[in-house]
C-alpha atoms as a PDB file:
ATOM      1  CA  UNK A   1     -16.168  14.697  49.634  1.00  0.00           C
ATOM      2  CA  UNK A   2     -13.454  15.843  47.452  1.00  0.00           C
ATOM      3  CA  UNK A   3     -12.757  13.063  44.536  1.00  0.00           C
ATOM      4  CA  UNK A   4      -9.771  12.881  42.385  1.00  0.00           C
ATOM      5  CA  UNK A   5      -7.496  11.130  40.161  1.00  0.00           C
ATOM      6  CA  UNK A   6      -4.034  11.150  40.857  1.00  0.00           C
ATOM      7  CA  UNK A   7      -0.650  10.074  39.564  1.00  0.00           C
ATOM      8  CA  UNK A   8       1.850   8.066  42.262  1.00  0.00           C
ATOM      9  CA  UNK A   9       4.930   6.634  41.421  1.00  0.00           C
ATOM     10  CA  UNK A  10       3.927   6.377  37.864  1.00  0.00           C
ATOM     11  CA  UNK A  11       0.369   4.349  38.509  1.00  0.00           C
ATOM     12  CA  UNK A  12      -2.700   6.756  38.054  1.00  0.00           C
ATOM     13  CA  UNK A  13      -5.698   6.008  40.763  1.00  0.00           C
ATOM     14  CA  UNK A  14      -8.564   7.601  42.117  1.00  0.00           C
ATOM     15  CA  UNK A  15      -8.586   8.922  45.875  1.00  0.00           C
ATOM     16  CA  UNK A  16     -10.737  11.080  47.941  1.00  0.00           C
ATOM     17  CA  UNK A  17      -8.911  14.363  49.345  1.00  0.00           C
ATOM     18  CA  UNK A  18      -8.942  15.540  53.107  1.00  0.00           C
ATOM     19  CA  UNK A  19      -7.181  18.849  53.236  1.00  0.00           C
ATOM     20  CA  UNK A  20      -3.394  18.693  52.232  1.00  0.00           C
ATOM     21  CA  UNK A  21      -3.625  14.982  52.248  1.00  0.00           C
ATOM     22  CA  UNK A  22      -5.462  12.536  49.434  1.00  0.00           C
ATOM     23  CA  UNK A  23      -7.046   9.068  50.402  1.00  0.00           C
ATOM     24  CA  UNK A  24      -5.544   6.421  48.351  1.00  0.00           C
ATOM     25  CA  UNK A  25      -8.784   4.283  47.653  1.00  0.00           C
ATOM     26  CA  UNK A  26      -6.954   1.063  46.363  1.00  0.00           C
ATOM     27  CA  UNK A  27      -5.266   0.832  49.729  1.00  0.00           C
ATOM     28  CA  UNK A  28      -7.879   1.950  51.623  1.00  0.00           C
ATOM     29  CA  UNK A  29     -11.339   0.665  49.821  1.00  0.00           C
ATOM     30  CA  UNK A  30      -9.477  -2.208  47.065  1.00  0.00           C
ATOM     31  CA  UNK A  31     -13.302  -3.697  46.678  1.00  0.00           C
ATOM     32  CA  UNK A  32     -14.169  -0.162  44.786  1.00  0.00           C
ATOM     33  CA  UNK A  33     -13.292   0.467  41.505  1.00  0.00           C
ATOM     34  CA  UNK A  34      -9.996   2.311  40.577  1.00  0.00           C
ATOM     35  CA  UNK A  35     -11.313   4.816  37.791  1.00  0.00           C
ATOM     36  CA  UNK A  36     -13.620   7.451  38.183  1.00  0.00           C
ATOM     37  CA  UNK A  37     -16.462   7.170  35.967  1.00  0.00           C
ATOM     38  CA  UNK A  38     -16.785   3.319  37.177  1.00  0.00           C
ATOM     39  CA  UNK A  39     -16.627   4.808  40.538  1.00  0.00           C
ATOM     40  CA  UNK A  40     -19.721   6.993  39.587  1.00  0.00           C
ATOM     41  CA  UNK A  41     -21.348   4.082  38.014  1.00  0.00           C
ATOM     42  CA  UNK A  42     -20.756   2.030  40.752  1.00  0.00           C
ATOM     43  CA  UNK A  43     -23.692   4.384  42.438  1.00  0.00           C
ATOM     44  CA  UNK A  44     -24.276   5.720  46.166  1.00  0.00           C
ATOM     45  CA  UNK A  45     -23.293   2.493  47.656  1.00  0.00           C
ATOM     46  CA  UNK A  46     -19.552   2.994  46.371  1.00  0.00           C
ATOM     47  CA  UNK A  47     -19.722   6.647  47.686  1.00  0.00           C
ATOM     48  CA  UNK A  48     -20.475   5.776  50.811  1.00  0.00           C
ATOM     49  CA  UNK A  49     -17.493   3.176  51.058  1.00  0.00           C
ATOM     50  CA  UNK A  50     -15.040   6.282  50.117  1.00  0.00           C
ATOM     51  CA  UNK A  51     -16.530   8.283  52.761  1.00  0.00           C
ATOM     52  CA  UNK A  52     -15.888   5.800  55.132  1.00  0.00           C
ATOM     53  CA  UNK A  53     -12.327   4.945  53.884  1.00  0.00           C
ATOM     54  CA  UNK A  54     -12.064   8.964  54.268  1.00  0.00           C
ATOM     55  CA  UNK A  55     -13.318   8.855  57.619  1.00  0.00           C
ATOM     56  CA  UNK A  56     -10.788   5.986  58.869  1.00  0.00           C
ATOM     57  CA  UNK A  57      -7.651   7.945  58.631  1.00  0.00           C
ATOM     58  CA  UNK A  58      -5.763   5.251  56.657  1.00  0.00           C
ATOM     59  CA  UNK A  59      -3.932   5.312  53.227  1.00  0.00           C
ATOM     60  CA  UNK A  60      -2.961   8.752  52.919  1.00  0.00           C
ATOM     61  CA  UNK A  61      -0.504  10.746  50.726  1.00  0.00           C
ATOM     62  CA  UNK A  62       0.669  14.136  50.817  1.00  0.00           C
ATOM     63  CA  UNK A  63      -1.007  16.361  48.469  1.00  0.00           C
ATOM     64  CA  UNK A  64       2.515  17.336  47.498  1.00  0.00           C
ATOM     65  CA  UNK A  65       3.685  14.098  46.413  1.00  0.00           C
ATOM     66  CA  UNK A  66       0.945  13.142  43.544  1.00  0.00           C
ATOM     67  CA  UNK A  67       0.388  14.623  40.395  1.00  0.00           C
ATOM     68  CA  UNK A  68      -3.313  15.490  39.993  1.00  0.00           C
ATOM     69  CA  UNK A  69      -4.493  14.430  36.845  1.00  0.00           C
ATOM     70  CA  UNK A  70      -7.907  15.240  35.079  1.00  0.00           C
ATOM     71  CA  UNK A  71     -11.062  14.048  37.879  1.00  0.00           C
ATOM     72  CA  UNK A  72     -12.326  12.340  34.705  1.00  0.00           C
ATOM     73  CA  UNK A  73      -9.490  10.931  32.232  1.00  0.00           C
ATOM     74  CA  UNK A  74     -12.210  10.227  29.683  1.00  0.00           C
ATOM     75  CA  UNK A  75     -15.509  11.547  30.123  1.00  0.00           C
ATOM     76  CA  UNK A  76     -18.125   9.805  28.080  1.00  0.00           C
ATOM     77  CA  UNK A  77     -19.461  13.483  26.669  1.00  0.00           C
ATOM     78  CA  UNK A  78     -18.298  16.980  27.121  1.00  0.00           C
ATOM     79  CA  UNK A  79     -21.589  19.132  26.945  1.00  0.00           C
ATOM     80  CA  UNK A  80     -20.990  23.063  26.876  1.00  0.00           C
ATOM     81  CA  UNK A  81     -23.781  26.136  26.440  1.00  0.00           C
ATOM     82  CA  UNK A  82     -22.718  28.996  24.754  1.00  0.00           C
ATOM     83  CA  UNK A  83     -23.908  32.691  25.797  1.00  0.00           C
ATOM     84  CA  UNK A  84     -25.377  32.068  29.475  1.00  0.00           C
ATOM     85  CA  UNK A  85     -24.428  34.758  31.818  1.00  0.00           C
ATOM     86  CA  UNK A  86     -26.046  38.191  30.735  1.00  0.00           C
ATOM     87  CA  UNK A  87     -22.922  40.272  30.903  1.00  0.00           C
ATOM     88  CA  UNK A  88     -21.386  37.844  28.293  1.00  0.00           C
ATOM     89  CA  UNK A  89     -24.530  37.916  25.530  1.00  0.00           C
ATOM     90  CA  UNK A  90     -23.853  41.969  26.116  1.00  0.00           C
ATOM     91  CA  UNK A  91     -19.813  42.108  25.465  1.00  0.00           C
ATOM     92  CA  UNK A  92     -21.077  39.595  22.563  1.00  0.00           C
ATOM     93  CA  UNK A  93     -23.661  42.166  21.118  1.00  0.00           C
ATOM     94  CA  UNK A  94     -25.873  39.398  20.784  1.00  0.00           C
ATOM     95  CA  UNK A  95     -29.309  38.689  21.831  1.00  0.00           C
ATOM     96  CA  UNK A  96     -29.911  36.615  25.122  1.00  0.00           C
ATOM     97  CA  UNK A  97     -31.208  33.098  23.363  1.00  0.00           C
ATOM     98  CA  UNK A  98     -34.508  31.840  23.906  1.00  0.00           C
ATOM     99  CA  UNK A  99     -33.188  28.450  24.417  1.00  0.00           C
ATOM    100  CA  UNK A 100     -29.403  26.992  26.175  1.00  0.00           C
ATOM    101  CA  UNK A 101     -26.971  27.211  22.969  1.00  0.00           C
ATOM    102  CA  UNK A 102     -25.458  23.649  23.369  1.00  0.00           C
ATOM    103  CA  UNK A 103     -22.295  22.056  21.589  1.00  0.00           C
ATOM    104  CA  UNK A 104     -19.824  19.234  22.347  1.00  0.00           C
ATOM    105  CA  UNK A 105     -16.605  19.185  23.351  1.00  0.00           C
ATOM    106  CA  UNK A 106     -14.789  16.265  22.589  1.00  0.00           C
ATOM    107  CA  UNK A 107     -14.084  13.946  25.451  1.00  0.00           C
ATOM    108  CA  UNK A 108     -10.106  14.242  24.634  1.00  0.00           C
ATOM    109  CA  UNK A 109      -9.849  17.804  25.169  1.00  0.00           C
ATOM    110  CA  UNK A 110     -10.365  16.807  28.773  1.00  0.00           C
ATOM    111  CA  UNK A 111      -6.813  18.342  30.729  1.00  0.00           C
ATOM    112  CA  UNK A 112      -5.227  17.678  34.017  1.00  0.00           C
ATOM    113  CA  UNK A 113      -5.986  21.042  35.956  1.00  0.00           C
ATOM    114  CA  UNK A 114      -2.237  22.164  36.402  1.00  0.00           C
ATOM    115  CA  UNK A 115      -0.493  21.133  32.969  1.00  0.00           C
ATOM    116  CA  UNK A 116      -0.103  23.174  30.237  1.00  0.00           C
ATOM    117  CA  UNK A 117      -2.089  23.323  27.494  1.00  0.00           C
ATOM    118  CA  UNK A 118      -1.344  24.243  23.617  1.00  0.00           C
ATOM    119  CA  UNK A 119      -1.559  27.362  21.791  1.00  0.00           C
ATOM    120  CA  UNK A 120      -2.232  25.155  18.588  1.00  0.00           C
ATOM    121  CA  UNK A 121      -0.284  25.070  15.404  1.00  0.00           C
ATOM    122  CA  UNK A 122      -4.044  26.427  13.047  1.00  0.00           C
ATOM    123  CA  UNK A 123      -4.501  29.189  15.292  1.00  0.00           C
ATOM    124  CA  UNK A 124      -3.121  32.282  17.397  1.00  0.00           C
ATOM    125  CA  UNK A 125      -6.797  33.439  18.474  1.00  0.00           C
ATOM    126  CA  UNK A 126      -7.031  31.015  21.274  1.00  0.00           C
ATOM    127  CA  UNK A 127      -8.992  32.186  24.602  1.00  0.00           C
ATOM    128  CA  UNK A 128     -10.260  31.224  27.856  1.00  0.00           C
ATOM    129  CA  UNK A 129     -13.684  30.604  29.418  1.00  0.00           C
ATOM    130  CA  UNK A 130     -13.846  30.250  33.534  1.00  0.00           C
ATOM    131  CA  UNK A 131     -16.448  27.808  33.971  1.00  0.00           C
ATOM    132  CA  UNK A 132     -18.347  25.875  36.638  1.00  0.00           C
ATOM    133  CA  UNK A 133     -18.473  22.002  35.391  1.00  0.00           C
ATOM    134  CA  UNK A 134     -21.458  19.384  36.277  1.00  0.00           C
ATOM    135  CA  UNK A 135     -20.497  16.155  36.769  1.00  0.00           C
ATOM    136  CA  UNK A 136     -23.690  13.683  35.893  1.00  0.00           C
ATOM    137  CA  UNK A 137     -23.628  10.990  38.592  1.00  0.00           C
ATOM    138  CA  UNK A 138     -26.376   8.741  37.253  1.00  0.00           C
ATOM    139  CA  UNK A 139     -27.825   6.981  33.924  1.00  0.00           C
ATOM    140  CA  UNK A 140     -30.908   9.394  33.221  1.00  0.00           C
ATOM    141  CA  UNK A 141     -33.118  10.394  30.821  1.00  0.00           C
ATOM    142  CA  UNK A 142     -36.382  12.584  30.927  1.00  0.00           C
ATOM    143  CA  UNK A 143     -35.449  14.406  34.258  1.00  0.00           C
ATOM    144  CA  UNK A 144     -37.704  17.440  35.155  1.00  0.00           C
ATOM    145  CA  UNK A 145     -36.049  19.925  36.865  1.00  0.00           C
ATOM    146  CA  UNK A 146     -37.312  19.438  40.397  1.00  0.00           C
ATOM    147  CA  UNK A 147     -35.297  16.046  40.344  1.00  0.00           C
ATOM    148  CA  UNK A 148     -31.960  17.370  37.859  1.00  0.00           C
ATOM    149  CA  UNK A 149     -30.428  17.645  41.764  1.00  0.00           C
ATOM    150  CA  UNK A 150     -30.838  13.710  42.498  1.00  0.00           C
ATOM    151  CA  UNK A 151     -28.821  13.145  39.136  1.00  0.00           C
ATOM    152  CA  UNK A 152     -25.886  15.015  40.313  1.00  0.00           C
ATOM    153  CA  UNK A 153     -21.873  13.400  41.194  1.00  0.00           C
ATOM    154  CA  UNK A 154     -20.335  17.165  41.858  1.00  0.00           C
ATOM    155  CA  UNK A 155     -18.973  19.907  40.527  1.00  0.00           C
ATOM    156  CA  UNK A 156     -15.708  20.761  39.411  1.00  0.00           C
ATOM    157  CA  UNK A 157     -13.914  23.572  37.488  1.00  0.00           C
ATOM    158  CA  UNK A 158     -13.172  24.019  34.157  1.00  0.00           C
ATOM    159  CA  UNK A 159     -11.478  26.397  31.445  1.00  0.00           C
ATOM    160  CA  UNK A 160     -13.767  26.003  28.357  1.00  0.00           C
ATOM    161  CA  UNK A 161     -10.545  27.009  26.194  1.00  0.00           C
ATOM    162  CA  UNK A 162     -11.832  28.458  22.537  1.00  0.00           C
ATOM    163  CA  UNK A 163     -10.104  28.479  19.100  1.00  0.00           C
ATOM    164  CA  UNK A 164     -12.174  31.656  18.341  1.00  0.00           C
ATOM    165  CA  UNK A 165     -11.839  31.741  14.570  1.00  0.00           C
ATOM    166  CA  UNK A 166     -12.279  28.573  14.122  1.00  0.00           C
ATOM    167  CA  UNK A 167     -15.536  28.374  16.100  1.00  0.00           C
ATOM    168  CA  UNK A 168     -17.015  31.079  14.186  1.00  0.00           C
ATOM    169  CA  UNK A 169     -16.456  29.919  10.871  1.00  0.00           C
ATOM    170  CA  UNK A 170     -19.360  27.538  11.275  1.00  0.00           C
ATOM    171  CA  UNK A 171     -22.608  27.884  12.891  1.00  0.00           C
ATOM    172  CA  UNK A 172     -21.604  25.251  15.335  1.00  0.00           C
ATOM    173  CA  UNK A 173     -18.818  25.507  17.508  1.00  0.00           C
ATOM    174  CA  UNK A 174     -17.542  21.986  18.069  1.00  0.00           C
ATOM    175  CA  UNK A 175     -14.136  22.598  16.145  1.00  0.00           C
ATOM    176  CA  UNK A 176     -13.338  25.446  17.446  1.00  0.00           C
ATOM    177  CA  UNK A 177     -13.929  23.856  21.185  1.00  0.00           C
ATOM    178  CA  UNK A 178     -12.082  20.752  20.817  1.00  0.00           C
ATOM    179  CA  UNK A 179      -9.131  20.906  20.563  1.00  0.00           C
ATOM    180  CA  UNK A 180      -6.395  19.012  22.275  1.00  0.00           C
ATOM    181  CA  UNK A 181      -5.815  19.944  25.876  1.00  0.00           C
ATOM    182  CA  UNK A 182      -8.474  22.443  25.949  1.00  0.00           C
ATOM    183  CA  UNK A 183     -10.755  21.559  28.569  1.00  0.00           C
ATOM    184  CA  UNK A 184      -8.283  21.515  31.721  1.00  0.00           C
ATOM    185  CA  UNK A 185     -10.341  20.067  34.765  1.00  0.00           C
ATOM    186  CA  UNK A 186     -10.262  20.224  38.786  1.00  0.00           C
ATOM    187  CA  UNK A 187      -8.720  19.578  40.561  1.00  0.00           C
ATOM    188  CA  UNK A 188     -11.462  17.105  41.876  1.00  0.00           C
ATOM    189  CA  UNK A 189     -15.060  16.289  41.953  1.00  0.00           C
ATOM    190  CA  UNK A 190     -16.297  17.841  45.283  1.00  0.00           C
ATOM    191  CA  UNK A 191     -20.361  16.082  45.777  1.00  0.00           C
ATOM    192  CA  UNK A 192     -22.890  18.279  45.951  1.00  0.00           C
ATOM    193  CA  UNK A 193     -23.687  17.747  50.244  1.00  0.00           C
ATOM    194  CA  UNK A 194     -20.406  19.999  50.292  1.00  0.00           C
ATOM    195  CA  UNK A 195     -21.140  22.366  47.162  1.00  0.00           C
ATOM    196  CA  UNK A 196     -24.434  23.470  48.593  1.00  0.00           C
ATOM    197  CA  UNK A 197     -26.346  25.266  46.568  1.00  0.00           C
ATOM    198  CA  UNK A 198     -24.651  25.657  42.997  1.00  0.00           C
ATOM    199  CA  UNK A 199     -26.155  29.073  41.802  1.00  0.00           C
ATOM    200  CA  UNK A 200     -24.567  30.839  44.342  1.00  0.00           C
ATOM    201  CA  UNK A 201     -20.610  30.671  43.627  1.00  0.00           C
ATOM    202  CA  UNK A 202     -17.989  32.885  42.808  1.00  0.00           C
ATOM    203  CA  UNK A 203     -16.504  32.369  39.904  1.00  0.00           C
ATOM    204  CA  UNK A 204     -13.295  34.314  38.840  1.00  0.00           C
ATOM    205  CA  UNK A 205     -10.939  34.266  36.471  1.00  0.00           C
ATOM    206  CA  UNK A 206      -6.980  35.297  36.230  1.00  0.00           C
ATOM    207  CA  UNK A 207      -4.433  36.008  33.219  1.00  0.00           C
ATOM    208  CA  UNK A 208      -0.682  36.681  34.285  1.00  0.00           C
ATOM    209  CA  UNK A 209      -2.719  37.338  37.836  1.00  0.00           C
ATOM    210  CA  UNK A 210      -4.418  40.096  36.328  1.00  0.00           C
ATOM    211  CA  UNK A 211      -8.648  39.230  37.039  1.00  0.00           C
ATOM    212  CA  UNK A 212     -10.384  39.153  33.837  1.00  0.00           C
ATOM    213  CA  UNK A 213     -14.101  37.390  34.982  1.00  0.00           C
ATOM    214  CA  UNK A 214     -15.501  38.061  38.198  1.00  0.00           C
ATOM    215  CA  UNK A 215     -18.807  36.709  38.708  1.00  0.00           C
ATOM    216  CA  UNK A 216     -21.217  34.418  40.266  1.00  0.00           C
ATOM    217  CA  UNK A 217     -23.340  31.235  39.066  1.00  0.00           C
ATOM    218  CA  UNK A 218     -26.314  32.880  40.281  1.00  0.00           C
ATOM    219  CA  UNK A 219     -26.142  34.988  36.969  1.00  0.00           C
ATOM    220  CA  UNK A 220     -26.447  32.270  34.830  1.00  0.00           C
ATOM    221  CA  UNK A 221     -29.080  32.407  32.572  1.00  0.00           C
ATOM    222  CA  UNK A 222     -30.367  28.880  32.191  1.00  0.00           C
ATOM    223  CA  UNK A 223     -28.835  27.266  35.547  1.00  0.00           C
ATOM    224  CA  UNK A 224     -27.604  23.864  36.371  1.00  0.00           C
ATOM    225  CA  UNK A 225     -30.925  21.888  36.593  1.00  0.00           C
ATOM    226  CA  UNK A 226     -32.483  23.511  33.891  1.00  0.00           C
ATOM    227  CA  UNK A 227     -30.135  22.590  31.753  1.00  0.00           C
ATOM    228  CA  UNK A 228     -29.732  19.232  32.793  1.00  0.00           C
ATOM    229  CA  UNK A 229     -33.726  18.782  32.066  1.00  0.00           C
ATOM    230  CA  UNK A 230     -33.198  20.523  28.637  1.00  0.00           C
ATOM    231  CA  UNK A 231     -30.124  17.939  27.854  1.00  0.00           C
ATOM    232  CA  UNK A 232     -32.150  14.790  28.891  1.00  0.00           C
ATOM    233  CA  UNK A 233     -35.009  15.616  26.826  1.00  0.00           C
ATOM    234  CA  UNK A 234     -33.166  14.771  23.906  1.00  0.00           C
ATOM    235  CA  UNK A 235     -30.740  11.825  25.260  1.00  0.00           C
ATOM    236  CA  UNK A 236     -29.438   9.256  27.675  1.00  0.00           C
ATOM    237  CA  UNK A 237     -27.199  11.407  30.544  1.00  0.00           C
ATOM    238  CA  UNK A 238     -24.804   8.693  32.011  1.00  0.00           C
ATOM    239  CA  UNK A 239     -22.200   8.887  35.125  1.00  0.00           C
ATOM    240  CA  UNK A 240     -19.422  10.969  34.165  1.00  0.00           C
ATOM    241  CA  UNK A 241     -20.815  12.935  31.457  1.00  0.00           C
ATOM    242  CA  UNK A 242     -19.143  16.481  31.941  1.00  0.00           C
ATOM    243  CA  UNK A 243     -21.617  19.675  31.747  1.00  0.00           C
ATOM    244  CA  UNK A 244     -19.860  22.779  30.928  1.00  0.00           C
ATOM    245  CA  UNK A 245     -22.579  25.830  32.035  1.00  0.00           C
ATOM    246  CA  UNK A 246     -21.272  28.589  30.194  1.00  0.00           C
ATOM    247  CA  UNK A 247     -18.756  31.545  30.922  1.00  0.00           C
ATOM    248  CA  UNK A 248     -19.179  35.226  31.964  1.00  0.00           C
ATOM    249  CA  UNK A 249     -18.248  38.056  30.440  1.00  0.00           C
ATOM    250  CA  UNK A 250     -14.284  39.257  30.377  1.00  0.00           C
ATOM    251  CA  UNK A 251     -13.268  36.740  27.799  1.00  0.00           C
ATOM    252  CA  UNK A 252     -10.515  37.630  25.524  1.00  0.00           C
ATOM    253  CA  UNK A 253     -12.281  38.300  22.335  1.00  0.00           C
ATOM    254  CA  UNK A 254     -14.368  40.846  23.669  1.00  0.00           C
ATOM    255  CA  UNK A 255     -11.775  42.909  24.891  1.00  0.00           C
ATOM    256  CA  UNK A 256     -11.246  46.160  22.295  1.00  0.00           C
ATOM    257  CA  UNK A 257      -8.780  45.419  20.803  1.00  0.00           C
ATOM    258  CA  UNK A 258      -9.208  41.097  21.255  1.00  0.00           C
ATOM    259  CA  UNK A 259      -6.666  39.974  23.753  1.00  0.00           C
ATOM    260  CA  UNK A 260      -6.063  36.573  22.758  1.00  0.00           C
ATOM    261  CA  UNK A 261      -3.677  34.040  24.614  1.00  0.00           C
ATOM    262  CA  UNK A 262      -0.068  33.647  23.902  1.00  0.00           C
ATOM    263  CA  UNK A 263       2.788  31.062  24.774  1.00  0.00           C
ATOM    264  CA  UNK A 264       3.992  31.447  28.185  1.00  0.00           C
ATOM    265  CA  UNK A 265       0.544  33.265  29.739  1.00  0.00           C
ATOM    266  CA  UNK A 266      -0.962  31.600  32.570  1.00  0.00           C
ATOM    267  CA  UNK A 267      -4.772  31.246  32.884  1.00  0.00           C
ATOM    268  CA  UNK A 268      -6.005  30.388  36.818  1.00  0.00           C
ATOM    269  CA  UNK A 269      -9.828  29.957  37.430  1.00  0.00           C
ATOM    270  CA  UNK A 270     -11.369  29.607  41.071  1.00  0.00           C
ATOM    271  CA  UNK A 271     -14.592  29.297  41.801  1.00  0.00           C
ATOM    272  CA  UNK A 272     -15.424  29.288  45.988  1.00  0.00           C
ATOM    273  CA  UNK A 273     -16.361  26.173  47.767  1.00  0.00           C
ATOM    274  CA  UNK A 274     -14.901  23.968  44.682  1.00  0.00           C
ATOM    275  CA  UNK A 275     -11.093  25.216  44.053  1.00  0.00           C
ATOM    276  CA  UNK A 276      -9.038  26.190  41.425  1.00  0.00           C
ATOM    277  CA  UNK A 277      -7.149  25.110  38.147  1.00  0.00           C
ATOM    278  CA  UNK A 278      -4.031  27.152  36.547  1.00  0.00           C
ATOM    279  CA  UNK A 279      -2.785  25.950  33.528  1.00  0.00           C
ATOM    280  CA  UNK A 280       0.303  27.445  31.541  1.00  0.00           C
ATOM    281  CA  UNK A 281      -0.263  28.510  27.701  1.00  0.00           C
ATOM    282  CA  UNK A 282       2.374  26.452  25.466  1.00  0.00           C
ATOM    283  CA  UNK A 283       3.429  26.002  21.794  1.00  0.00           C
ATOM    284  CA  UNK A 284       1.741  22.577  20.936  1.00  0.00           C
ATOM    285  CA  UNK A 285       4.731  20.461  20.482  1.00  0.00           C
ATOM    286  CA  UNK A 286       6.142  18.157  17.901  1.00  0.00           C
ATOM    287  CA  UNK A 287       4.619  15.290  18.949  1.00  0.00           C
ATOM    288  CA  UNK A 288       1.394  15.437  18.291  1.00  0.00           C
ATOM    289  CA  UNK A 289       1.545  14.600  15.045  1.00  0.00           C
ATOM    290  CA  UNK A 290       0.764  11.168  15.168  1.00  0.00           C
ATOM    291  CA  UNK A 291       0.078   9.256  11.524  1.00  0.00           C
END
């Protein structure tokens, strides 16, 4: 099942998509809640109502006429790992860590998968990261590896946008990988009975359609699971909660000279079985100053 959150005649919703159509769950299924991480809360009972609203046929809307926004308008934590596919530790120069390299993103960097986002007013080094995105589907804590699975909503895709200088001028990155609008989304949550098995995607990565990253999660160096037992060592994983797994290598920076991002490139990343985002670079506008 393909979940999303959509925009219809100015009232955002969730809904479950079925090829060029989406499922509108409030006409459909009104008894389930009409946000996604109270969806995911709501636990495999809710699920199974959406399937079943999926499988009736009813309340559907062309893909065409909704505006997809962000799966998750608000995820309760933004989780990232730096330097965990092998070919990116080498364009880094860096050693391969010993342990996952985690950070935050903030949870309102969190983008709608086909809306720009903002070349920032602090900063012209600004690049992209192709990434496949966990979505945690239930309250855990302590979860060994052999069960990180059972914790699983779905996967999605996500640009891990960077600020480069600004993430380097401290030993940790969350500045430099918060900003506004740069964690674009999408374009849905698709559960993991569809996904199958998660280290085996292609994962790609586009600039002005030229392919930057080409690669595939079975390269990453600490994998889903693992890091979702690492994480829950430490602290409570709850529905929602948005796992970044790292990027391969062809990112900007590395590129001699740095190719960094400018107003008016495009950025699309796919990754196979899930989908794909593409998000427009733009000046960040006026009004965001907000004081």
């Amino acid at each position: 099942m393909k979940l999303a959150t959509f925009t219809h005649r100015s009232d955002t919703r969730i809904g479950a998509v079925a090829g060029d159509e989406i499922v509108d769950l409030r006409l459909v299924a009104p008894e389930l809640p009409q946000e996604m991480v109270a969806l995911l809360e709501a636990g495999e009972p809710a699920l199974e109502v959406a399937r079943g609203a999926v499988a009736s046929g009813q309340g559907r809307l062309a893909l065409a006429d909704v505006e997809l926004a962000s799966p998750l308008l608000r995820p309760p934590k933004i989780l990232a790992v730096g330097l965990n596919y092998a070919d990116h530790v080498a364009e880094t120069g860096r050693d391969q860590p010993k342990y996952p390299m985690i950070f935050n993103k903030q949870s309102t960097s969190a983008h709608p998968p086909y809306a720009p986002f903002h070349l920032p007013r602090a900063s012209e080094k600004v690049d992209y990261e192709g990434e496949l995105a966990v979505v945690i589907g239930k309250r855990c804590r302590h979860v060994p590896r052999a069960r990180a699975a059972d914790v699983v909503a779905g996967y999605t895709v996500a640009n891990d946008v960077s600020v480069r200088d600004w993430q380097i001028r401290v030993p940790t990155f969350t500045m430099g990988k918060s900003f506004d609008t740069h964690c674009p989304l999408g374009p849905w949550i698709v559960t993991p009975d569809e996904v199958g098995d998660p280290h085996a995607l292609e994962l790609k990565t586009w600039v002005n359609g030229e392919l930057r990253q080409s690669s595939n999660t079975k390269q990453l160096i600490f994998d889903c699971y693992m890091l979702i037992e690492h994480l829950s060592t430490a602290f409570t994983l709850e529905p929602g909660d948005v796992l970044c797994t790292g990027t391969p290598g062809g990112v900007g920076v590395a590129r001699k000279p740095s190719l960094y991002l400018v107003a008016g490139d495009v950025v699309k990343v796919a990754i196979a079985g899930i989908g794909e985002i593409e998000n427009a670079v733009i000046a960040e506008p006026a009004d965001t100053v907000r004081y």
